[in-house]
C-alpha atoms as a PDB file:
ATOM      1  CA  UNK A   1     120.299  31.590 146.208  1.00  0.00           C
ATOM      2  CA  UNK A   2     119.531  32.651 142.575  1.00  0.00           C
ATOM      3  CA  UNK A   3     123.502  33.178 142.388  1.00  0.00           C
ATOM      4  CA  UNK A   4     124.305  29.528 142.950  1.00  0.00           C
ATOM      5  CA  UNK A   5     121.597  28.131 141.093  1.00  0.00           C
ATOM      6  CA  UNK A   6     123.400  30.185 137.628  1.00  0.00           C
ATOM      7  CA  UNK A   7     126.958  29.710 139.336  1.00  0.00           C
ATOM      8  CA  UNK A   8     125.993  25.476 139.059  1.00  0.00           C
ATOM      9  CA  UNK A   9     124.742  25.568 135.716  1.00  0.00           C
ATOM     10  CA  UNK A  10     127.364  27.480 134.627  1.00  0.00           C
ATOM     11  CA  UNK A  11     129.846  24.855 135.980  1.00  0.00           C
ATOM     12  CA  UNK A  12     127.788  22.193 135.001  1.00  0.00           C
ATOM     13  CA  UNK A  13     127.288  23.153 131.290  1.00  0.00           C
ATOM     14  CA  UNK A  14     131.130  24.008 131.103  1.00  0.00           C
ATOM     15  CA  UNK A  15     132.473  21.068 132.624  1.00  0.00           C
ATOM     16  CA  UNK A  16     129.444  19.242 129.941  1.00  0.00           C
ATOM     17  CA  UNK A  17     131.493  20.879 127.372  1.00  0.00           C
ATOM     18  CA  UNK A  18     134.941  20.158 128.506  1.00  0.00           C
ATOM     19  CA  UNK A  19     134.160  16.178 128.554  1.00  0.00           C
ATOM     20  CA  UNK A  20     132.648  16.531 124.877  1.00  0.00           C
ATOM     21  CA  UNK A  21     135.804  17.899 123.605  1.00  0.00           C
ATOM     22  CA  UNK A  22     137.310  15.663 125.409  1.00  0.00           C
ATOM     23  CA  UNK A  23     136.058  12.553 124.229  1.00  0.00           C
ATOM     24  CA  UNK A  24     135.965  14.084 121.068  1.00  0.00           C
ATOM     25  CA  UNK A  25     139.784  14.434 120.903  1.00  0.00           C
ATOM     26  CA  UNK A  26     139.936  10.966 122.075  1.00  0.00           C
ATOM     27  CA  UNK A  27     137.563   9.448 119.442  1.00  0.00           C
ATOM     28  CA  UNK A  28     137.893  11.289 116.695  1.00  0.00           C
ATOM     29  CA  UNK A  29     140.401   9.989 113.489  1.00  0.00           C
ATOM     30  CA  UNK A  30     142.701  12.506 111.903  1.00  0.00           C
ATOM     31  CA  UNK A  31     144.276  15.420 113.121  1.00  0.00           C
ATOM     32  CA  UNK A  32     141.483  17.940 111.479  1.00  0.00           C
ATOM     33  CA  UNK A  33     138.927  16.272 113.618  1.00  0.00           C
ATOM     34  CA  UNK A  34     140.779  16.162 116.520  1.00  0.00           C
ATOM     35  CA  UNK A  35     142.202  19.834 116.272  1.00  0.00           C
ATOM     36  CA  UNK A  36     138.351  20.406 115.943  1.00  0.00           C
ATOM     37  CA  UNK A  37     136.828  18.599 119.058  1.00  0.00           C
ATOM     38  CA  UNK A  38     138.934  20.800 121.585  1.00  0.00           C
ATOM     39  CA  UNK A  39     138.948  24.146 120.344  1.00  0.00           C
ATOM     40  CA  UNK A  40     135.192  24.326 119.870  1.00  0.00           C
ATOM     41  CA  UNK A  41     134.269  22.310 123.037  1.00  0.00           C
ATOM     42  CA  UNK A  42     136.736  22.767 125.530  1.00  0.00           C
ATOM     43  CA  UNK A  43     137.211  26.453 124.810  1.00  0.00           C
ATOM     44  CA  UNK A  44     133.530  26.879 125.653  1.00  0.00           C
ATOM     45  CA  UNK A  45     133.757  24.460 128.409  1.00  0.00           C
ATOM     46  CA  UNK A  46     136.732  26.091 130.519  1.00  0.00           C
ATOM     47  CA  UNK A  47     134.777  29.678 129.614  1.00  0.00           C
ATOM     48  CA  UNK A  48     131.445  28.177 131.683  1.00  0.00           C
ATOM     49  CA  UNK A  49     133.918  27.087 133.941  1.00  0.00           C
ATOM     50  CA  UNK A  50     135.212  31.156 134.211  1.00  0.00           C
ATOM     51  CA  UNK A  51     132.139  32.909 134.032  1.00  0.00           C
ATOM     52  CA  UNK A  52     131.189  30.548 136.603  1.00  0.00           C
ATOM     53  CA  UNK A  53     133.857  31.643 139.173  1.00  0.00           C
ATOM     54  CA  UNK A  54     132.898  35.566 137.926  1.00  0.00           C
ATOM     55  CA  UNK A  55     129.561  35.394 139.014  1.00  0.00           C
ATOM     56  CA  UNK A  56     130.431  33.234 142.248  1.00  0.00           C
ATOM     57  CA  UNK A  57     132.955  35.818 143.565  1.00  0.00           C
ATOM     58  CA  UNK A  58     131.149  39.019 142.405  1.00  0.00           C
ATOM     59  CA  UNK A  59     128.550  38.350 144.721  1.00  0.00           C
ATOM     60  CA  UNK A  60     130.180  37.968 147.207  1.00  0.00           C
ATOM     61  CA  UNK A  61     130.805  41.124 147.929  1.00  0.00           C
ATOM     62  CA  UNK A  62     134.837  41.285 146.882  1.00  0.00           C
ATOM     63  CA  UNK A  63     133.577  42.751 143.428  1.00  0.00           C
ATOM     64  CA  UNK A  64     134.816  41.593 139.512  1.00  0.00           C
ATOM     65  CA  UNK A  65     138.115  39.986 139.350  1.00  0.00           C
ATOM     66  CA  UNK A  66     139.683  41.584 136.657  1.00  0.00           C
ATOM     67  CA  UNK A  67     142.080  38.543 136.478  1.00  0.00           C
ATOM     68  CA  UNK A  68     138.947  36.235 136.114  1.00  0.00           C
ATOM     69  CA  UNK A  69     138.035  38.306 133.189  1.00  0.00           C
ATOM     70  CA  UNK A  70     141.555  38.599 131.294  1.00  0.00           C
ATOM     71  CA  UNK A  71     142.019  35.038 131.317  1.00  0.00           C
ATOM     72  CA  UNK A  72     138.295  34.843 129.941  1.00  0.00           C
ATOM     73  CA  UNK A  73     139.414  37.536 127.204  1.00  0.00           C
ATOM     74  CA  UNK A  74     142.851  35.937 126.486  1.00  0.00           C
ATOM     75  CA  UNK A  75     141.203  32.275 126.185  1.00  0.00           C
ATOM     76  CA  UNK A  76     138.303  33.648 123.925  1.00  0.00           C
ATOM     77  CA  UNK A  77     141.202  35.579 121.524  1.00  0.00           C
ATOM     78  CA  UNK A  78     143.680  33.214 121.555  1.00  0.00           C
ATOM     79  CA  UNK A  79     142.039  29.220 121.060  1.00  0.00           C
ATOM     80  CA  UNK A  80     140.643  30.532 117.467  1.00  0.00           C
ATOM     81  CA  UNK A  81     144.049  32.040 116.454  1.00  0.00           C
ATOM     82  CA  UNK A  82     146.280  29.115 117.919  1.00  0.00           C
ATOM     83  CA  UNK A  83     143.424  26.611 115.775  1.00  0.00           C
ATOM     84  CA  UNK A  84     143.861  28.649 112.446  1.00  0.00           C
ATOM     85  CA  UNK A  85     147.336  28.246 112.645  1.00  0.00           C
ATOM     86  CA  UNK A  86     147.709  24.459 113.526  1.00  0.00           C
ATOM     87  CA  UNK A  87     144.814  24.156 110.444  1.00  0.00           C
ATOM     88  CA  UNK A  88     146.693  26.322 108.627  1.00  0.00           C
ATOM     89  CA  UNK A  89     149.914  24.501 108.905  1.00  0.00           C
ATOM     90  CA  UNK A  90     148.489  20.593 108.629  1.00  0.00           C
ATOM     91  CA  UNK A  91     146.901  22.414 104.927  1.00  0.00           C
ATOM     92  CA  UNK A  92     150.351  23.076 104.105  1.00  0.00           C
ATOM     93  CA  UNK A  93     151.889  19.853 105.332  1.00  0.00           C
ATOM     94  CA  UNK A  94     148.868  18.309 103.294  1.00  0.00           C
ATOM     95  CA  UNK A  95     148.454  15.735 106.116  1.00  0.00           C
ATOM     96  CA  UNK A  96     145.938  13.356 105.236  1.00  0.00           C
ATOM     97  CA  UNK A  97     142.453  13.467 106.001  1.00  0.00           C
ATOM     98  CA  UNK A  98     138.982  11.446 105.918  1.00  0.00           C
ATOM     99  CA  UNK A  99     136.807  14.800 104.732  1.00  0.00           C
ATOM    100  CA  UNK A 100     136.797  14.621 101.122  1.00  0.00           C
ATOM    101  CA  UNK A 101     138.983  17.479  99.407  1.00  0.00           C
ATOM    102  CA  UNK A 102     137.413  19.919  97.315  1.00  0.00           C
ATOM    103  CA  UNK A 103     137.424  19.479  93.477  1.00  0.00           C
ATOM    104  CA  UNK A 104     140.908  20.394  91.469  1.00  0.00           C
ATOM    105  CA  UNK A 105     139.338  22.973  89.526  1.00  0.00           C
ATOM    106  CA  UNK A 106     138.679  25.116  93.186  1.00  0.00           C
ATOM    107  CA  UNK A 107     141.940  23.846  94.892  1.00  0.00           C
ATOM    108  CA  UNK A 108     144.994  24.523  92.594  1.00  0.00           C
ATOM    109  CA  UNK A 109     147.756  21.504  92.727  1.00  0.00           C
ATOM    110  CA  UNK A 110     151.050  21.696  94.730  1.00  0.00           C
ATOM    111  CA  UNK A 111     152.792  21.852  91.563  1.00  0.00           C
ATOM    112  CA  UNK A 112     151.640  24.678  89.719  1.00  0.00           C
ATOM    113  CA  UNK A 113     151.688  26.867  92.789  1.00  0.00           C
ATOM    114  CA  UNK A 114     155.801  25.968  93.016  1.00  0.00           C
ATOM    115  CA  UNK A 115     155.816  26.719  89.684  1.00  0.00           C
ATOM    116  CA  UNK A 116     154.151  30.097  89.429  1.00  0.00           C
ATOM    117  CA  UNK A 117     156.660  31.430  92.424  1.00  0.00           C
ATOM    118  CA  UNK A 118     159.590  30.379  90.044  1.00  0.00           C
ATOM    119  CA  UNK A 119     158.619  32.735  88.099  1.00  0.00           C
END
């Protein structure tokens, strides 16, 4: 009993988080935001969703799924690194955004970086 009460809440809190990020990629502006919304809320979403299913078939008498708890692993590892990237890459493509940019005296211009590797 005390099993599917945590096995629900589990489900219901992930699948809580999963429509936030989802909205969230739907509402949100420019492609920061939006790269934002899912990685944050849908990572921890489909990982409610997983520990969810862990807990339901552990007790149940078949024992851990080890493949339950890779994919947990793998999602956990990988959404961060996949979100630096994409981040990473929009930086560098300077794609435009609605958070104001830091000053010029922290962020050096695309100019004088070209020019110092010319060197």
């Amino acid at each position: 009993m005390l099993a599917e009460i945590v096995v629900s809440l589990f489900i219901l809190v992930g699948a809580g988080f999963t429509l936030v990020g989802s909205i969230g990629l739907f509402r949100l502006q420019d492609f920061l935001s939006r790269l934002h919304a899912p990685t944050k809320a849908t990572t921890l979403g489909v990982g409610g969703v997983l520990w969810a299913s862990l807990i339901f078939f552990g007790t149940r008498g078949e024992g851990l799924s080890l493949h339950e708890l890779l994919i947990t692993i793998f999602l956990f590892i990988t959404a961060p690194v996949s979100a630096h990237l994409l981040a990473k890459a929009a930086l560098h493509l300077e794609l435009p955004s609605r958070a104001p940019l830091p000053s010029a005296s922290i962020r050096p211009r695309r100019s004088s970086i070209t020019s110092n590797r010319s060197r």
